[in-house]
PDB file of N, CA and C in Angstrom:
ATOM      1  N   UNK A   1       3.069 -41.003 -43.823  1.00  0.00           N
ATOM      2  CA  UNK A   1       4.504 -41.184 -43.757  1.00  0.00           C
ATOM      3  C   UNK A   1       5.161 -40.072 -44.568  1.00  0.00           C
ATOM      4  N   UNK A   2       6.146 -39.501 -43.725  1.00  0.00           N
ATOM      5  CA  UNK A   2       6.822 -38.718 -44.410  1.00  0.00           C
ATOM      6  C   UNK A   2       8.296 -39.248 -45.260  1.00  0.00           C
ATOM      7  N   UNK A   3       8.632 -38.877 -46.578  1.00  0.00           N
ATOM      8  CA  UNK A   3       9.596 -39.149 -47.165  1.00  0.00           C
ATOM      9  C   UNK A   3      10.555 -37.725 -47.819  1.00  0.00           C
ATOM     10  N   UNK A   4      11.792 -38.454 -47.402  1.00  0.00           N
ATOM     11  CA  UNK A   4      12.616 -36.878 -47.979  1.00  0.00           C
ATOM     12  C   UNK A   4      13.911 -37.949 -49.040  1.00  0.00           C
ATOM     13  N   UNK A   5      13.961 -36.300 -49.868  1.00  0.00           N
ATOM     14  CA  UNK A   5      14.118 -36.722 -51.123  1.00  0.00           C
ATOM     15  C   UNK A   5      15.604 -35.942 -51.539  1.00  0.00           C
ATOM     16  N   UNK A   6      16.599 -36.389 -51.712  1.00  0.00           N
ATOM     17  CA  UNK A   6      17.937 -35.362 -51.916  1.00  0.00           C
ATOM     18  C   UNK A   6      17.372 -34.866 -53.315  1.00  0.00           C
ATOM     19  N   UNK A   7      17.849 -33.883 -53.263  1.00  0.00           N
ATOM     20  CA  UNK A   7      17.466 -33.356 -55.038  1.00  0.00           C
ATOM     21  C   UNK A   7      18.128 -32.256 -55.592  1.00  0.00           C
ATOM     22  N   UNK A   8      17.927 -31.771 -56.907  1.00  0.00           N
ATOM     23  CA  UNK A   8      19.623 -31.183 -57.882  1.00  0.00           C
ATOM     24  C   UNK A   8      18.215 -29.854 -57.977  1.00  0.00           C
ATOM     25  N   UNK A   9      16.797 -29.897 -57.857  1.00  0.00           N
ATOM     26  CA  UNK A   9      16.474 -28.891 -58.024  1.00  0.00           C
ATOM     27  C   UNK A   9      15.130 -28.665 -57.438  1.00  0.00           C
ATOM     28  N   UNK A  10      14.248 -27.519 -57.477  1.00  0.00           N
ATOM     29  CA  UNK A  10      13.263 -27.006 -56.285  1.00  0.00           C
ATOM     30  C   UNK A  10      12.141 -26.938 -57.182  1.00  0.00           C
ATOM     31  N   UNK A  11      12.046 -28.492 -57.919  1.00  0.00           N
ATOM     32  CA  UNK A  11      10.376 -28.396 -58.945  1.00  0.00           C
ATOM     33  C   UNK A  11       9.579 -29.416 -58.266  1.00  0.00           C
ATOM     34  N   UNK A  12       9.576 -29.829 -56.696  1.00  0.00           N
ATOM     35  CA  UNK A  12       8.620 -30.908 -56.098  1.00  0.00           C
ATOM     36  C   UNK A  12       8.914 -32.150 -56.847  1.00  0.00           C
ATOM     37  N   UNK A  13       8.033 -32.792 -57.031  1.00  0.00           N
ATOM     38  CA  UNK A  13       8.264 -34.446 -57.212  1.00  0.00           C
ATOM     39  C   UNK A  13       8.653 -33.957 -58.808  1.00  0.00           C
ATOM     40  N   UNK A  14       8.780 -33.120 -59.933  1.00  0.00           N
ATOM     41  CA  UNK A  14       9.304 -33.322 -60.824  1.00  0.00           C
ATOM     42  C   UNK A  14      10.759 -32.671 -60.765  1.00  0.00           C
ATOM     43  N   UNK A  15      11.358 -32.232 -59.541  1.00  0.00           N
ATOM     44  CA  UNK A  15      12.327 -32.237 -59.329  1.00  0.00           C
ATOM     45  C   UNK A  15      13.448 -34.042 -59.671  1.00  0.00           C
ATOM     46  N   UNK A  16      14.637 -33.987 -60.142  1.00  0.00           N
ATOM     47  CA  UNK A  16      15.768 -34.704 -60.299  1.00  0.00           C
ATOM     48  C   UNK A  16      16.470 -34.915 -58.771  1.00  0.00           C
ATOM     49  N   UNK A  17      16.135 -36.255 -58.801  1.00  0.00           N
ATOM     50  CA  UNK A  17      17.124 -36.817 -57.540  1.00  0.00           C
ATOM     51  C   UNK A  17      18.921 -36.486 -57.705  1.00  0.00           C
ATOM     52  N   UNK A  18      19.060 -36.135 -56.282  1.00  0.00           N
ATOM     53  CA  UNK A  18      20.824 -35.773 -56.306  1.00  0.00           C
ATOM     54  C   UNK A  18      21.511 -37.268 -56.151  1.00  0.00           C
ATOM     55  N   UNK A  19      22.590 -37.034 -56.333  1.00  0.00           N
ATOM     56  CA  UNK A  19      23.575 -38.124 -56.334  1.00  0.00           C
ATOM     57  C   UNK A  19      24.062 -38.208 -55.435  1.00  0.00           C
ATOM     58  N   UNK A  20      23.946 -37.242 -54.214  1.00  0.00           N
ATOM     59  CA  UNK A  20      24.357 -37.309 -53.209  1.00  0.00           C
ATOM     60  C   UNK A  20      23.947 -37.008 -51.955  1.00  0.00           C
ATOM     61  N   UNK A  21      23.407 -37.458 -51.252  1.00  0.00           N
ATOM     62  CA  UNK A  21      22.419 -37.000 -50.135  1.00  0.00           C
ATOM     63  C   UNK A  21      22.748 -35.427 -49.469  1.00  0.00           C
ATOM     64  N   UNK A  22      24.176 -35.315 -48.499  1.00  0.00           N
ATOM     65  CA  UNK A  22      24.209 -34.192 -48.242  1.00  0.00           C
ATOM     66  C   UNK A  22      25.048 -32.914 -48.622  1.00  0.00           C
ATOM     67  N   UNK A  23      25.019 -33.573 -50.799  1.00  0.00           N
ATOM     68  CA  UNK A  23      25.927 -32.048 -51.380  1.00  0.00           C
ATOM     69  C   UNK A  23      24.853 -32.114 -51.857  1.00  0.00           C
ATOM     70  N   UNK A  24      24.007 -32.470 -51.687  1.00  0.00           N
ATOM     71  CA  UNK A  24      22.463 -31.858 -52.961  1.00  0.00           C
ATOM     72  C   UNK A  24      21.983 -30.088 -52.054  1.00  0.00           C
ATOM     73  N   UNK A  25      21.504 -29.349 -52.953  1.00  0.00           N
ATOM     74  CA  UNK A  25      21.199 -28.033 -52.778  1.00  0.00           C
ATOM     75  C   UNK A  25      19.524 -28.171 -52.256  1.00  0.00           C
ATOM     76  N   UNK A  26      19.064 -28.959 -52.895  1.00  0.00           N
ATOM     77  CA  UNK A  26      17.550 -29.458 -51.721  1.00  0.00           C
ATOM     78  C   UNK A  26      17.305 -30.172 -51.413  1.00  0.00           C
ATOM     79  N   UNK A  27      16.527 -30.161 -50.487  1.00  0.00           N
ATOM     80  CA  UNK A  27      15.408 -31.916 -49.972  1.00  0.00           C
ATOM     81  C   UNK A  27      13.921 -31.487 -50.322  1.00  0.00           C
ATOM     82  N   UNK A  28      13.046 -32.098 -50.549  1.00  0.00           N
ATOM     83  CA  UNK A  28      11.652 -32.340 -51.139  1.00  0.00           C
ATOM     84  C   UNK A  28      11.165 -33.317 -50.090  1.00  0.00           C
ATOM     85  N   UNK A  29      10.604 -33.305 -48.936  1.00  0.00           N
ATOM     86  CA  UNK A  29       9.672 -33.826 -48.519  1.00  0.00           C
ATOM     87  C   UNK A  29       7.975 -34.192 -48.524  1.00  0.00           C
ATOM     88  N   UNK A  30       8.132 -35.562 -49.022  1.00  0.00           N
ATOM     89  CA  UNK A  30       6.627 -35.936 -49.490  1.00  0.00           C
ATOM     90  C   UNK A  30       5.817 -36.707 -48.339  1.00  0.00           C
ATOM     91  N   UNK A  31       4.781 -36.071 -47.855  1.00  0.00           N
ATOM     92  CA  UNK A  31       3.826 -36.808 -47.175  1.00  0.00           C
ATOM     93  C   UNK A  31       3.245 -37.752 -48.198  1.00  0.00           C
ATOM     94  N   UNK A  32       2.703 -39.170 -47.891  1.00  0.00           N
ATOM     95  CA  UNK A  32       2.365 -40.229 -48.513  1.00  0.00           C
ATOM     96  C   UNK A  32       1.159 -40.675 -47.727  1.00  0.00           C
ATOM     97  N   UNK A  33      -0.102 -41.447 -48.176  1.00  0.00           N
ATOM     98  CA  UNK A  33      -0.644 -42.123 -47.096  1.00  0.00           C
ATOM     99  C   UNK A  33      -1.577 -42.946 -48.535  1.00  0.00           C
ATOM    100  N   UNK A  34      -1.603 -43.857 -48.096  1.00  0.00           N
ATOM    101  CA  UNK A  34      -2.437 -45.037 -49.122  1.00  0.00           C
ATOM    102  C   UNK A  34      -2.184 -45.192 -50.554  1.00  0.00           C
ATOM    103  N   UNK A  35      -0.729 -44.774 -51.193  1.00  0.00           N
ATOM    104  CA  UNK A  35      -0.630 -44.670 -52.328  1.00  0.00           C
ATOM    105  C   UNK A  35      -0.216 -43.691 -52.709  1.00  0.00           C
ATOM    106  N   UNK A  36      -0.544 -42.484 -52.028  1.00  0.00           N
ATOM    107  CA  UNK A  36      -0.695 -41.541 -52.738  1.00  0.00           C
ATOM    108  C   UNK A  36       0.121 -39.869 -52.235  1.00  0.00           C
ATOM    109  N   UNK A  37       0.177 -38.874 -52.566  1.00  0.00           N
ATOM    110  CA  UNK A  37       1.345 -37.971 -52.669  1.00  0.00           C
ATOM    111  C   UNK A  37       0.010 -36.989 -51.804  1.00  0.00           C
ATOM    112  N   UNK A  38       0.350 -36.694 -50.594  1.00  0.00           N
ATOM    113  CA  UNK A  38      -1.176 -35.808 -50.183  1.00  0.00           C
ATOM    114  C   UNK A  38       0.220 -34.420 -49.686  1.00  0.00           C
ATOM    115  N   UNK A  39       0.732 -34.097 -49.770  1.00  0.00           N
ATOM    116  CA  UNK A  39       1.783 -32.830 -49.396  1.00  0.00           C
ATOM    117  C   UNK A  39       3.429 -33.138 -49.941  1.00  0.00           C
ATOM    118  N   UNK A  40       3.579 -31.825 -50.653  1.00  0.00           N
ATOM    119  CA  UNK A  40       5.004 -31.741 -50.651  1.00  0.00           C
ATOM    120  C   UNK A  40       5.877 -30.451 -50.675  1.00  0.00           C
ATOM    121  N   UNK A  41       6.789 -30.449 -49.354  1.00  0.00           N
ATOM    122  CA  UNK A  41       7.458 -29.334 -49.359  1.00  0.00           C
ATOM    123  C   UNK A  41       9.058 -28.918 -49.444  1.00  0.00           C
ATOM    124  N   UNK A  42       9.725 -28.489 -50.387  1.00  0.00           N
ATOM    125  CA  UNK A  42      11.241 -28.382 -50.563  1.00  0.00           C
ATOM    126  C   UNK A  42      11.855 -27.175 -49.286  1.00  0.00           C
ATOM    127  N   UNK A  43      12.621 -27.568 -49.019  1.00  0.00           N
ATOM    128  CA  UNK A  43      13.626 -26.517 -48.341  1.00  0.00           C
ATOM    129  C   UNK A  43      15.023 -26.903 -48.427  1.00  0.00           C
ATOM    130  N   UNK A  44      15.617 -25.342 -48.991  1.00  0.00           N
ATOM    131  CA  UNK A  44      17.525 -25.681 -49.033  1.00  0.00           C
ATOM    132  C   UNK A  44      18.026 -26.411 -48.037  1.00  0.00           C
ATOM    133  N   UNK A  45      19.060 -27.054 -48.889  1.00  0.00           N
ATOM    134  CA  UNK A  45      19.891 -28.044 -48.072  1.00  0.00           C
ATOM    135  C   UNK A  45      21.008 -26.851 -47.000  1.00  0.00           C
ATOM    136  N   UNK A  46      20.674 -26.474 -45.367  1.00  0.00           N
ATOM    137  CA  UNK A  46      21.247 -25.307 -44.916  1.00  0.00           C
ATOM    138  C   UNK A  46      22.679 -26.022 -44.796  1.00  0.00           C
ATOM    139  N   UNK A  47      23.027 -27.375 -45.068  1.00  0.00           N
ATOM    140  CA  UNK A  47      24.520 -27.608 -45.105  1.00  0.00           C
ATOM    141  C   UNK A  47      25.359 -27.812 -46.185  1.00  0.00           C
ATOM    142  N   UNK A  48      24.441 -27.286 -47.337  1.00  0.00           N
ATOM    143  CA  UNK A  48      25.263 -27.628 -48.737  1.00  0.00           C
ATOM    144  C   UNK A  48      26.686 -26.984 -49.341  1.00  0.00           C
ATOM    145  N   UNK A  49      27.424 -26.370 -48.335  1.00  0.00           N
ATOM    146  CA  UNK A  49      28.476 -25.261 -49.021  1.00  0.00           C
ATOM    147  C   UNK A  49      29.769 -26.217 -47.751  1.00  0.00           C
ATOM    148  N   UNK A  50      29.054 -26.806 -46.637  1.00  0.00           N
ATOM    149  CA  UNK A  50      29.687 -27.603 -45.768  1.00  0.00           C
ATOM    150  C   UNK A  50      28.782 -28.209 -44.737  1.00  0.00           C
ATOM    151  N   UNK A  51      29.340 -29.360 -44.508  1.00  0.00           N
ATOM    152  CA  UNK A  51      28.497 -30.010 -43.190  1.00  0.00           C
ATOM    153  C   UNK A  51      29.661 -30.892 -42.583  1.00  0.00           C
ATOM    154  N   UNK A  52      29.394 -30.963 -41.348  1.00  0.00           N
ATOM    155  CA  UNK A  52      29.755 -31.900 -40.144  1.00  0.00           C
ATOM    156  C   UNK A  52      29.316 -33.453 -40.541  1.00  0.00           C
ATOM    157  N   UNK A  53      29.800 -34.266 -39.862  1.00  0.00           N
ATOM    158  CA  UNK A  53      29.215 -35.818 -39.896  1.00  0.00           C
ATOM    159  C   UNK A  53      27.839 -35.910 -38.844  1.00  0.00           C
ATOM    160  N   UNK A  54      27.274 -36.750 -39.428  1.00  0.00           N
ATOM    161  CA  UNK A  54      25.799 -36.300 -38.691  1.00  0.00           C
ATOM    162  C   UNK A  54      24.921 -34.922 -38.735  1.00  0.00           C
ATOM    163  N   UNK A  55      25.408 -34.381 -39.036  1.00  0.00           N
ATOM    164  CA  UNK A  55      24.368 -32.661 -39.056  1.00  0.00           C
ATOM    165  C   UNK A  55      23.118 -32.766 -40.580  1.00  0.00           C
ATOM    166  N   UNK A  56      23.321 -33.195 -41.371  1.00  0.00           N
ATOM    167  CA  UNK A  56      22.180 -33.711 -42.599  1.00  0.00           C
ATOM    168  C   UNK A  56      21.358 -34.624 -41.842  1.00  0.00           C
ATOM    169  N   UNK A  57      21.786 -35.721 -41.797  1.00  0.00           N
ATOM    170  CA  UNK A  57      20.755 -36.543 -41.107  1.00  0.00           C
ATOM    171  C   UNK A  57      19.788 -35.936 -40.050  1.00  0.00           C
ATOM    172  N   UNK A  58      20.808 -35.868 -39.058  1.00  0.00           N
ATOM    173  CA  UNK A  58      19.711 -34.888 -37.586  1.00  0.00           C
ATOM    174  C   UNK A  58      18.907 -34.085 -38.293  1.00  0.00           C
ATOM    175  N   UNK A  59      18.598 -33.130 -39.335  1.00  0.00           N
ATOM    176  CA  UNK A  59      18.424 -32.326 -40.274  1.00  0.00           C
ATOM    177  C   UNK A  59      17.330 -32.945 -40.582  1.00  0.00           C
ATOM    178  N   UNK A  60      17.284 -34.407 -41.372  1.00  0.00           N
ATOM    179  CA  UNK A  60      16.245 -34.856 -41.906  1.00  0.00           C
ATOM    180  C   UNK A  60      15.494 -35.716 -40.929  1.00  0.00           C
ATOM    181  N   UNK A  61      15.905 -35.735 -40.017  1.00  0.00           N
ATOM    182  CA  UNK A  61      15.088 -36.605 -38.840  1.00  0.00           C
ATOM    183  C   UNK A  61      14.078 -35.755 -37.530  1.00  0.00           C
ATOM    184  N   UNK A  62      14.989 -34.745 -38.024  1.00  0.00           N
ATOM    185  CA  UNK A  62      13.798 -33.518 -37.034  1.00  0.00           C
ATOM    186  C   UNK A  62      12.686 -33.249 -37.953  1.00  0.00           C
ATOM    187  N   UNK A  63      12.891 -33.036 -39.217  1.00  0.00           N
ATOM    188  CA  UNK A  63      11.834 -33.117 -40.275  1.00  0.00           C
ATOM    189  C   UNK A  63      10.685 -34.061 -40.133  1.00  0.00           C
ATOM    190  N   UNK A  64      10.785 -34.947 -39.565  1.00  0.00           N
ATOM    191  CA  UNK A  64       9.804 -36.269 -39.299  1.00  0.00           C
ATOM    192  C   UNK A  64      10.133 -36.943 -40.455  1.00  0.00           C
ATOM    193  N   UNK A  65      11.145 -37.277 -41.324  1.00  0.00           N
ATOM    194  CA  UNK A  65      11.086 -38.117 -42.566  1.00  0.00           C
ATOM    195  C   UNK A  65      11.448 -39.400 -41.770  1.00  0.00           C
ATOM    196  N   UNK A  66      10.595 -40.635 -42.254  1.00  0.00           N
ATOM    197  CA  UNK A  66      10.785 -41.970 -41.736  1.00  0.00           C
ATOM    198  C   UNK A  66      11.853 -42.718 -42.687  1.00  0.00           C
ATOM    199  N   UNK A  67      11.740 -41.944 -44.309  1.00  0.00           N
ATOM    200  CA  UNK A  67      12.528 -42.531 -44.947  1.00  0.00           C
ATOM    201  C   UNK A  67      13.698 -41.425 -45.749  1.00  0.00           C
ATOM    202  N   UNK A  68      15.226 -41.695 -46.011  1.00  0.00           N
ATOM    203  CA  UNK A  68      15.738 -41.094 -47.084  1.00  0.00           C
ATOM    204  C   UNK A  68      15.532 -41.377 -48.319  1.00  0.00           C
ATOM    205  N   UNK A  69      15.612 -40.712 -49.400  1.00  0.00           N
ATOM    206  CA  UNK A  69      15.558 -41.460 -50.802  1.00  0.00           C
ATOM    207  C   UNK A  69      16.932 -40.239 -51.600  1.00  0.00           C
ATOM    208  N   UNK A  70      18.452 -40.786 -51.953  1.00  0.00           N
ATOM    209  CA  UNK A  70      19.302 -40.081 -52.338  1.00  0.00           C
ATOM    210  C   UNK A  70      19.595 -40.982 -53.862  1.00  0.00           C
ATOM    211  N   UNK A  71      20.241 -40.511 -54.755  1.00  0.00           N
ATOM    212  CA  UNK A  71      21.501 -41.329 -55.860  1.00  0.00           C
ATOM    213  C   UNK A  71      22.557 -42.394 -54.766  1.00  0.00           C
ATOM    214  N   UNK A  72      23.207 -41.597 -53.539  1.00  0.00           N
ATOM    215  CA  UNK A  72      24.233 -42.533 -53.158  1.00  0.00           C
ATOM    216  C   UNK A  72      24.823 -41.950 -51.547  1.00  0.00           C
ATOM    217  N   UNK A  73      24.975 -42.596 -50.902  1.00  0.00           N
ATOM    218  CA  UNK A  73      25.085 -41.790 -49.564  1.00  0.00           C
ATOM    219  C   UNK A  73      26.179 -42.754 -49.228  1.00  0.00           C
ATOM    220  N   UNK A  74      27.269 -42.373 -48.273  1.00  0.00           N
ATOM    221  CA  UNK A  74      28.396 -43.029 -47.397  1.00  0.00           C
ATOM    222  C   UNK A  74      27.992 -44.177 -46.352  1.00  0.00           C
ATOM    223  N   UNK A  75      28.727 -44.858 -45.724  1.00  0.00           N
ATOM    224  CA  UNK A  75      28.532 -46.052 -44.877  1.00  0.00           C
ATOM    225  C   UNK A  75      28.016 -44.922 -43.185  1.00  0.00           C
ATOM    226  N   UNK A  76      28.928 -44.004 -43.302  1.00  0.00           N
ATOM    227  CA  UNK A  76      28.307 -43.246 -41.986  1.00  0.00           C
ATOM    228  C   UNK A  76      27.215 -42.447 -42.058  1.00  0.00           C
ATOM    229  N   UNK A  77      26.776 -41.859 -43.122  1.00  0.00           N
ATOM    230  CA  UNK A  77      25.447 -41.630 -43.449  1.00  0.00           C
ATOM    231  C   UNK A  77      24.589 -42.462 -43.129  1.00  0.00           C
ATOM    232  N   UNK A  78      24.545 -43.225 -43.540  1.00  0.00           N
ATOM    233  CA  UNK A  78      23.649 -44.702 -43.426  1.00  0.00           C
ATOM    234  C   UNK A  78      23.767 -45.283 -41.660  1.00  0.00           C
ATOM    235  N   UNK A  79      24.907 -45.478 -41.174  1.00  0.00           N
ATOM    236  CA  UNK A  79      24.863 -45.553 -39.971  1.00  0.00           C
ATOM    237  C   UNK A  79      24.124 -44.761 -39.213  1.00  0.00           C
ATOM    238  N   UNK A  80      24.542 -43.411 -39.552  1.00  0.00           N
ATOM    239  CA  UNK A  80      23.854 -42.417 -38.210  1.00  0.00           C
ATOM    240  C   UNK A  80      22.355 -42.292 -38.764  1.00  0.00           C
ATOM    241  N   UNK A  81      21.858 -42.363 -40.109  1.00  0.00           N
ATOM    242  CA  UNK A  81      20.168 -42.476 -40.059  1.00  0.00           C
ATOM    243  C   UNK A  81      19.555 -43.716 -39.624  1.00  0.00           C
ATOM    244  N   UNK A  82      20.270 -44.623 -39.625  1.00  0.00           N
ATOM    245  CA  UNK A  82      19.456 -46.048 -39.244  1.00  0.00           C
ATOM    246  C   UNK A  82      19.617 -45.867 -37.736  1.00  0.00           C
ATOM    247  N   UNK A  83      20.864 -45.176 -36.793  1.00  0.00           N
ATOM    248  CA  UNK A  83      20.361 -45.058 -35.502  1.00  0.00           C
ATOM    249  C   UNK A  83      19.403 -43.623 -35.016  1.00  0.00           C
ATOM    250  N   UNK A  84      19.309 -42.976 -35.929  1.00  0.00           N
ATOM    251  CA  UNK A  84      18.386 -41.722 -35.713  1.00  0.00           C
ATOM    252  C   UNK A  84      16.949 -42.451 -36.312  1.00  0.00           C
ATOM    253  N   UNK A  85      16.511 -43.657 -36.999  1.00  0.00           N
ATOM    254  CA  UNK A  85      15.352 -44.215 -37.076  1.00  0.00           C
ATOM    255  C   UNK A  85      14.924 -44.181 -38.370  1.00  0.00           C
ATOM    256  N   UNK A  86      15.480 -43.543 -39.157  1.00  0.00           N
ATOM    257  CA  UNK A  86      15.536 -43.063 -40.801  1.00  0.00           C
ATOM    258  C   UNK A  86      15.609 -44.014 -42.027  1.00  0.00           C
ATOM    259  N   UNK A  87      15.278 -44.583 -42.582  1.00  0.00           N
ATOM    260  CA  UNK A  87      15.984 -45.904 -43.443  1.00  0.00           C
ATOM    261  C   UNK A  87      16.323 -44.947 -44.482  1.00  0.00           C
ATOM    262  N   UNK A  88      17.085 -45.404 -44.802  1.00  0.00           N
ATOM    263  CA  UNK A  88      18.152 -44.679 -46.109  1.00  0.00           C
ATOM    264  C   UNK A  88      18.210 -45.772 -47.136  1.00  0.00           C
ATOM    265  N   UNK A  89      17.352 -45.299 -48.432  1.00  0.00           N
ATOM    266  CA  UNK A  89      17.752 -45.904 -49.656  1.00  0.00           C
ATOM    267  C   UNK A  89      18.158 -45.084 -50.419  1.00  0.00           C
ATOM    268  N   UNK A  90      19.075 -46.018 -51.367  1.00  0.00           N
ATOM    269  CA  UNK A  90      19.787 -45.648 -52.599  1.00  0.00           C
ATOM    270  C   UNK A  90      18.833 -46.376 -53.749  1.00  0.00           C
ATOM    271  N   UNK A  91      18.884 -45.060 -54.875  1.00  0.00           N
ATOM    272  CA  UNK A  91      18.478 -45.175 -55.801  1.00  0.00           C
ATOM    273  C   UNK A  91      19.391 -44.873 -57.335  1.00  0.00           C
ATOM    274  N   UNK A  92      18.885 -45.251 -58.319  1.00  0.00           N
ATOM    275  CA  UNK A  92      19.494 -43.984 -59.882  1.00  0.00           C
ATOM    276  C   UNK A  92      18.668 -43.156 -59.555  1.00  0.00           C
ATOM    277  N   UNK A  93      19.310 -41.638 -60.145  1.00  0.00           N
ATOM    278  CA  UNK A  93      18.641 -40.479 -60.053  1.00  0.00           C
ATOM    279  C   UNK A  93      18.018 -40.186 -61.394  1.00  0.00           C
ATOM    280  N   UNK A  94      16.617 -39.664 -61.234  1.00  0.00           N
ATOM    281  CA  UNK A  94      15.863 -39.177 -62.089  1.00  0.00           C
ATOM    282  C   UNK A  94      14.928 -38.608 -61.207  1.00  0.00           C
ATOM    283  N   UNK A  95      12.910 -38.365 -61.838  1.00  0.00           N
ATOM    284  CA  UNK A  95      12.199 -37.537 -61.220  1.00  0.00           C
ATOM    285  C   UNK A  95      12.108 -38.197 -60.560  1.00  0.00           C
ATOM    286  N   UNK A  96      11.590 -37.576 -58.520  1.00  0.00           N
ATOM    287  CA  UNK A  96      11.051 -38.166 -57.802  1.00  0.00           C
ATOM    288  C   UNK A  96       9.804 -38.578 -57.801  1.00  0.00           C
ATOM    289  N   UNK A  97       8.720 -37.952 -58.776  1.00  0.00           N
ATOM    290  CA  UNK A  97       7.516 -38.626 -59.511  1.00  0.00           C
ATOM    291  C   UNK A  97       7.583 -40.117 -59.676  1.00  0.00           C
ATOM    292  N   UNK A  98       8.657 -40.036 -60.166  1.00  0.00           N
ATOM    293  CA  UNK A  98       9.100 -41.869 -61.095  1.00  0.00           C
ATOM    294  C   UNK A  98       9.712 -42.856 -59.402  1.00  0.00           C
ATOM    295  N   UNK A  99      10.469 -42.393 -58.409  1.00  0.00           N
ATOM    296  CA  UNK A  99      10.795 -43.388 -57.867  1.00  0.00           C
ATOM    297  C   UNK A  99       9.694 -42.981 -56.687  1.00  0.00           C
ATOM    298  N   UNK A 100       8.677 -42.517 -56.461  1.00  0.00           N
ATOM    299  CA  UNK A 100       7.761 -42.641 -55.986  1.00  0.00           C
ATOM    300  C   UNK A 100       7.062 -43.470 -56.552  1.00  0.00           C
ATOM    301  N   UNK A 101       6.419 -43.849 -57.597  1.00  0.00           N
ATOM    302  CA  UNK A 101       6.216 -44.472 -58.053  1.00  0.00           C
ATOM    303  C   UNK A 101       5.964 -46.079 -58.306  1.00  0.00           C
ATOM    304  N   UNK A 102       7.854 -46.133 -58.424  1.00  0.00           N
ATOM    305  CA  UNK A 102       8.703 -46.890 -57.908  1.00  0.00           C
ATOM    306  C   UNK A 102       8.133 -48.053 -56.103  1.00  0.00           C
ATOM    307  N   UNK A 103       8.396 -46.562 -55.220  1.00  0.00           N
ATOM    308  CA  UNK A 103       7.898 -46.942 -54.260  1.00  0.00           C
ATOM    309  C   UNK A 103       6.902 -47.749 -54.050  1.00  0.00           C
ATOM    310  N   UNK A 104       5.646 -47.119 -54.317  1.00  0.00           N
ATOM    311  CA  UNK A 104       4.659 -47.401 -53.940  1.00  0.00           C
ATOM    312  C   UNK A 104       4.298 -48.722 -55.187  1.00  0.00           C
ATOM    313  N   UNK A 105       4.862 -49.319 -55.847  1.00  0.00           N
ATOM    314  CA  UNK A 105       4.472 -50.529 -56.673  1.00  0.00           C
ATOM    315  C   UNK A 105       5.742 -51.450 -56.340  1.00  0.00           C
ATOM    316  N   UNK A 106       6.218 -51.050 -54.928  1.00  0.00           N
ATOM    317  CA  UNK A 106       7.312 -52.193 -54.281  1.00  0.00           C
ATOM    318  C   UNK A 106       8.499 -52.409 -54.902  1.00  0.00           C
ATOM    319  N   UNK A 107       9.111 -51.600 -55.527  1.00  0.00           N
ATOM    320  CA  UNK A 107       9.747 -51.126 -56.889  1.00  0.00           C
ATOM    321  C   UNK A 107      11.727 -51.045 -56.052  1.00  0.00           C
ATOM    322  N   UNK A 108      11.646 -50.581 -54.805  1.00  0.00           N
ATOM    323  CA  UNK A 108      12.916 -50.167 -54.149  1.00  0.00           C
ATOM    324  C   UNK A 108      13.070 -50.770 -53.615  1.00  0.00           C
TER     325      UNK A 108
END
């Protein structure tokens, strides 16, 4: 399973979760399978200076991420990933180490 991660900076899972899904400057996508962290790759957020409604999401759904993990995302955010197949959670921001973590001990 793939998971993508809004984030304030480009250090992988010890990267800091953003507060905002699509003004964060990266995403961190983590492959997961039995627990555990088996790939992770960051790429700039290409809509962070401006975006459209829907253009982040489509963004993270061509990515193959099954899940979002942001600080705080809008009601239409959330709409258009739950019909693009995406579940979108909100979290507090800190390392994505920690709400992986989180995750995987049923924590979110």
């Amino acid at each position: 399973m793939k998971i993508a991660f809004a984030t304030e900076e480009n250090k992988g899972i010890e990267s800091m979760l953003a507060y905002h899904f699509g003004r964060c400057p990266y995403y961190v996508f983590v492959d997961v399978s039995g627990g555990e962290v088996k790939n992770t790759e960051t790429k700039e957020n290409p809509f962070f200076n401006s975006h459209e409604p829907g253009v982040a999401p489509k963004f993270i759904a061509n990515e193959k991420a099954e899940i979002i993990i942001a600080g705080g995302m809008g009601p239409r955010a959330i709409e258009w990933f739950k019909n693009l197949g995406v579940k979108a959670i909100t979290t507090r921001p800190r390392k994505i180490k920690d709400i992986l973590q989180d995750y995987f001990d049923g924590n979110l």
